[in-house]
C-alpha atoms as a PDB file:
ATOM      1  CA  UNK A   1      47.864 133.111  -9.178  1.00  0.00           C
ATOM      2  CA  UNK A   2      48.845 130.943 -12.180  1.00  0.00           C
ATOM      3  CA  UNK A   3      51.786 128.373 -13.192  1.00  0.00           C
ATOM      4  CA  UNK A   4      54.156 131.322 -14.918  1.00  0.00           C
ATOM      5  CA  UNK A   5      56.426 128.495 -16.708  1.00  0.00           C
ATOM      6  CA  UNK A   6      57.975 124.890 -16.985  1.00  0.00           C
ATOM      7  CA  UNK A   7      61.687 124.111 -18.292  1.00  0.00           C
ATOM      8  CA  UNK A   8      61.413 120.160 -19.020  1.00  0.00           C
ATOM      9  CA  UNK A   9      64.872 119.996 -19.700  1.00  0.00           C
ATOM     10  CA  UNK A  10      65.826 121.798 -16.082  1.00  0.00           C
ATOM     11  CA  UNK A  11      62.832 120.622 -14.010  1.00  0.00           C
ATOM     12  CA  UNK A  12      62.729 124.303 -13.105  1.00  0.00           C
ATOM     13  CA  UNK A  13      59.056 125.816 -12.132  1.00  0.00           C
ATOM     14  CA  UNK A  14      58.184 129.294 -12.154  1.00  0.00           C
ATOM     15  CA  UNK A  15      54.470 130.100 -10.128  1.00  0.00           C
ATOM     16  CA  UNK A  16      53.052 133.451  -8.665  1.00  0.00           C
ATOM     17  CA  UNK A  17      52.771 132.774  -4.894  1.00  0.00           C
ATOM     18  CA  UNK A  18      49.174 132.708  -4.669  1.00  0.00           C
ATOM     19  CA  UNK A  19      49.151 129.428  -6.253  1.00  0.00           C
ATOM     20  CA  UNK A  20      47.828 126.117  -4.110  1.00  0.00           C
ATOM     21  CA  UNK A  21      50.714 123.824  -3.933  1.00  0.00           C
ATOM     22  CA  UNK A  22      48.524 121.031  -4.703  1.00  0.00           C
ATOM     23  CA  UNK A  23      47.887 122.551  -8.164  1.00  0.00           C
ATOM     24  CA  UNK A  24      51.794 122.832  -8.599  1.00  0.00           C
ATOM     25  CA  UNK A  25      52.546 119.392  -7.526  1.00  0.00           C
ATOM     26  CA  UNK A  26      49.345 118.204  -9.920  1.00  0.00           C
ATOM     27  CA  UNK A  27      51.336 120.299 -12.914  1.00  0.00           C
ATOM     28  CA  UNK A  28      54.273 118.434 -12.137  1.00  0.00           C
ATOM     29  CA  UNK A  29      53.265 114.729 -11.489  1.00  0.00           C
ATOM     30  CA  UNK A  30      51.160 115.345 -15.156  1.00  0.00           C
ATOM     31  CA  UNK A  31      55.355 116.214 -16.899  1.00  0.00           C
ATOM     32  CA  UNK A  32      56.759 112.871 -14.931  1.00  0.00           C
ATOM     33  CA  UNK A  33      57.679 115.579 -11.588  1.00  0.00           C
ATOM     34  CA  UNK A  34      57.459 115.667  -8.551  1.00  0.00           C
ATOM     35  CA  UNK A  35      57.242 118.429  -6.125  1.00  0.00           C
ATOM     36  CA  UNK A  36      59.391 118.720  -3.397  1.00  0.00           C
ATOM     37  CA  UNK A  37      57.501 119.828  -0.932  1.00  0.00           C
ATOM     38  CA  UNK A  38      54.609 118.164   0.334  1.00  0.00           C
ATOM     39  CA  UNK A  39      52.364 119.021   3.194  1.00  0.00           C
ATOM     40  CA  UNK A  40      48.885 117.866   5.058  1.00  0.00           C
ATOM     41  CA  UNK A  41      47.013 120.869   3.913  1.00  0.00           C
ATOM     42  CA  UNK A  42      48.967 121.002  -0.100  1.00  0.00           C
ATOM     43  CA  UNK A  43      44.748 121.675  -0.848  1.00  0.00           C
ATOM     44  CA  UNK A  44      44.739 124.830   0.989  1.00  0.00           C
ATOM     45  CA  UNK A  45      48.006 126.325   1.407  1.00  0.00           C
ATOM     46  CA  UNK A  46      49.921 128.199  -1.377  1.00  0.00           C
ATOM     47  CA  UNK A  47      53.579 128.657  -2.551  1.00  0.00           C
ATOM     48  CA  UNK A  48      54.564 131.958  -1.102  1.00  0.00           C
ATOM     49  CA  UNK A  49      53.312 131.168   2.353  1.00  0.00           C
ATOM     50  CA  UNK A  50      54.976 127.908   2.142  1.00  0.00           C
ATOM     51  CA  UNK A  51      58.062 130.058   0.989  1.00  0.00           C
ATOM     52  CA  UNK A  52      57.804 132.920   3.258  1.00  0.00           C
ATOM     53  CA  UNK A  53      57.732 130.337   6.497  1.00  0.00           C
ATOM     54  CA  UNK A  54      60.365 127.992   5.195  1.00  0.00           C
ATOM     55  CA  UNK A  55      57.331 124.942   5.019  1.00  0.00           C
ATOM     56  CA  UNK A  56      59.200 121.786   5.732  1.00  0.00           C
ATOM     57  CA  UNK A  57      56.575 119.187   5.027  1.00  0.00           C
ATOM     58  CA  UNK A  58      56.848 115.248   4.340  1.00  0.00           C
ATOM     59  CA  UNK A  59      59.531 115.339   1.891  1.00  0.00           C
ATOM     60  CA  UNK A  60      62.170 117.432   3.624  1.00  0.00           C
ATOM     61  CA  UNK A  61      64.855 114.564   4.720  1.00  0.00           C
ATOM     62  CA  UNK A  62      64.633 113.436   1.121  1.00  0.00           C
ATOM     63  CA  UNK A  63      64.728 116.918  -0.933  1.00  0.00           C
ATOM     64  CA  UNK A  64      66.270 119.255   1.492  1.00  0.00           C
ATOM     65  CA  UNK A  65      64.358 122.680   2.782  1.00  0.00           C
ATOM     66  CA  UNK A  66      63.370 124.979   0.701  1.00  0.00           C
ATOM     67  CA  UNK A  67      66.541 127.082   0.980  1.00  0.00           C
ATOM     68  CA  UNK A  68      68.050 124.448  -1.249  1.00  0.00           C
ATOM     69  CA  UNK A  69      65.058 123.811  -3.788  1.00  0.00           C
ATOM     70  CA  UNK A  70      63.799 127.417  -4.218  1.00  0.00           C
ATOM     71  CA  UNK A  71      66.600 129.133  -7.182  1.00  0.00           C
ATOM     72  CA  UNK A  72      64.892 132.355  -6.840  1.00  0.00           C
ATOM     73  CA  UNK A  73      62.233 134.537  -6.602  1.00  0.00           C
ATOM     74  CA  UNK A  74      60.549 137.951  -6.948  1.00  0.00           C
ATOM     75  CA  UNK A  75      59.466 140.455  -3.721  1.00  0.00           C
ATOM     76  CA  UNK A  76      58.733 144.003  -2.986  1.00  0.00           C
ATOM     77  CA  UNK A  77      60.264 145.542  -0.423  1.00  0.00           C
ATOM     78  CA  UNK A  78      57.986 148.003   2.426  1.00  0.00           C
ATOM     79  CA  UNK A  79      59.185 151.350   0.181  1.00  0.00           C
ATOM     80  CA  UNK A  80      57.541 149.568  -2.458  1.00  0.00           C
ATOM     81  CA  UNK A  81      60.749 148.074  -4.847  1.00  0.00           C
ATOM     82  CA  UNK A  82      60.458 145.401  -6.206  1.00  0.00           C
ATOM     83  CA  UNK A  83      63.418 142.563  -5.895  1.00  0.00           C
ATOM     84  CA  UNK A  84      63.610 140.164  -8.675  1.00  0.00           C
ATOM     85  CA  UNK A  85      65.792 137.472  -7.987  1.00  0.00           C
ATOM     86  CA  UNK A  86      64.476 134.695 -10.837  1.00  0.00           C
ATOM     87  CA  UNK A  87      67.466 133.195 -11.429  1.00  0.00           C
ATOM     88  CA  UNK A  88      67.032 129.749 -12.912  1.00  0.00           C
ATOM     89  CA  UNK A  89      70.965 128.469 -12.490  1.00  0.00           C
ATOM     90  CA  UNK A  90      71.474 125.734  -9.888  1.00  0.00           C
ATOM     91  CA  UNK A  91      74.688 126.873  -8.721  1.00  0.00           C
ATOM     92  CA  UNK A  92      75.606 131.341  -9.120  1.00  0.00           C
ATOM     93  CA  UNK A  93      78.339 132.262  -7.423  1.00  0.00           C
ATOM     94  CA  UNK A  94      77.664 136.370  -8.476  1.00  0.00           C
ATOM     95  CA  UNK A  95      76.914 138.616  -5.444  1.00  0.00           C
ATOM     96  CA  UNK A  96      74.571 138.189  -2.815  1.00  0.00           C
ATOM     97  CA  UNK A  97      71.867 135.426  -2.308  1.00  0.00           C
ATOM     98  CA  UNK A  98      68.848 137.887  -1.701  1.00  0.00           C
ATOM     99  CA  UNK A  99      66.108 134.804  -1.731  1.00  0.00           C
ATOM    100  CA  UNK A 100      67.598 133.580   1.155  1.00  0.00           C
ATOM    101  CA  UNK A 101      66.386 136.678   3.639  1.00  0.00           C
ATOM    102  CA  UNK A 102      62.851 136.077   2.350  1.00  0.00           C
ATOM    103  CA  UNK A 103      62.866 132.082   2.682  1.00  0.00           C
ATOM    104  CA  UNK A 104      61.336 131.982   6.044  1.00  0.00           C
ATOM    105  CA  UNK A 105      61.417 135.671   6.751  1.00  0.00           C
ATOM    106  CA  UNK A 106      57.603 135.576   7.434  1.00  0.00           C
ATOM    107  CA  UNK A 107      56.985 138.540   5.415  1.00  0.00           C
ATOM    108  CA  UNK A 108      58.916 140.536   7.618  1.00  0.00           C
ATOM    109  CA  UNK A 109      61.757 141.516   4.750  1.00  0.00           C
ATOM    110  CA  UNK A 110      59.457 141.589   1.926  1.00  0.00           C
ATOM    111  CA  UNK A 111      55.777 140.105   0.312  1.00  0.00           C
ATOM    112  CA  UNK A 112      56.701 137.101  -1.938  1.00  0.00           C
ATOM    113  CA  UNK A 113      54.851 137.368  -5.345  1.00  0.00           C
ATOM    114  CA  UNK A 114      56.997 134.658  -7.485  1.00  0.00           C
END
């Protein structure tokens, strides 16, 4: 449940889903960030559940859902596989957009863990 990795020059943030998106959005405002989402409980709630319900919080009209902010991300299926999806480019065009069954799939598809 830790902060994985920062790209300054991208913006892009890599976190296990366990951690509380008020620690994220801390780690951020400390580089000159901030985080897009934002929500009444940020000191309780953490980044996969936010993730896996498609959280839309007080900065959505500003910074879009998180279908748009979230570039990828890592599950495991029910047989036990695990999808890694961690692609850091703002734009792929290559094959299917797997991230975008778990972003608000509820668990249902797959357990979020990055």
């Amino acid at each position: 449940n830790k902060i994985q990795s920062f790209d300054d020059v991208s913006g892009t943030l890599v976190v296990d889903a366990g951690v509380i998106l008020e620690t994220a959005d801390q780690f951020l405002a400390e580089k000159g960030y901030i985080f897009p989402l934002d929500l009444g409980a940020k000191g309780s709630c953490h980044v996969g559940g936010n993730v896996a319900t498609n959280a839309g919080g007080l900065r959505l009209l500003r910074y879009g859902s998180l279908h748009g902010n979230v570039l990828g991300l890592e599950a495991v299926l029910p047989d036990g596989t695990v999808v890694e999806d961690l692609c850091t480019l703002r734009k792929n065009n290559t094959g299917y957009d797997l991230k975008q069954l778990f972003i608000g799939g509820e668990g249902t598809v797959g357990i979020i863990t990055k």
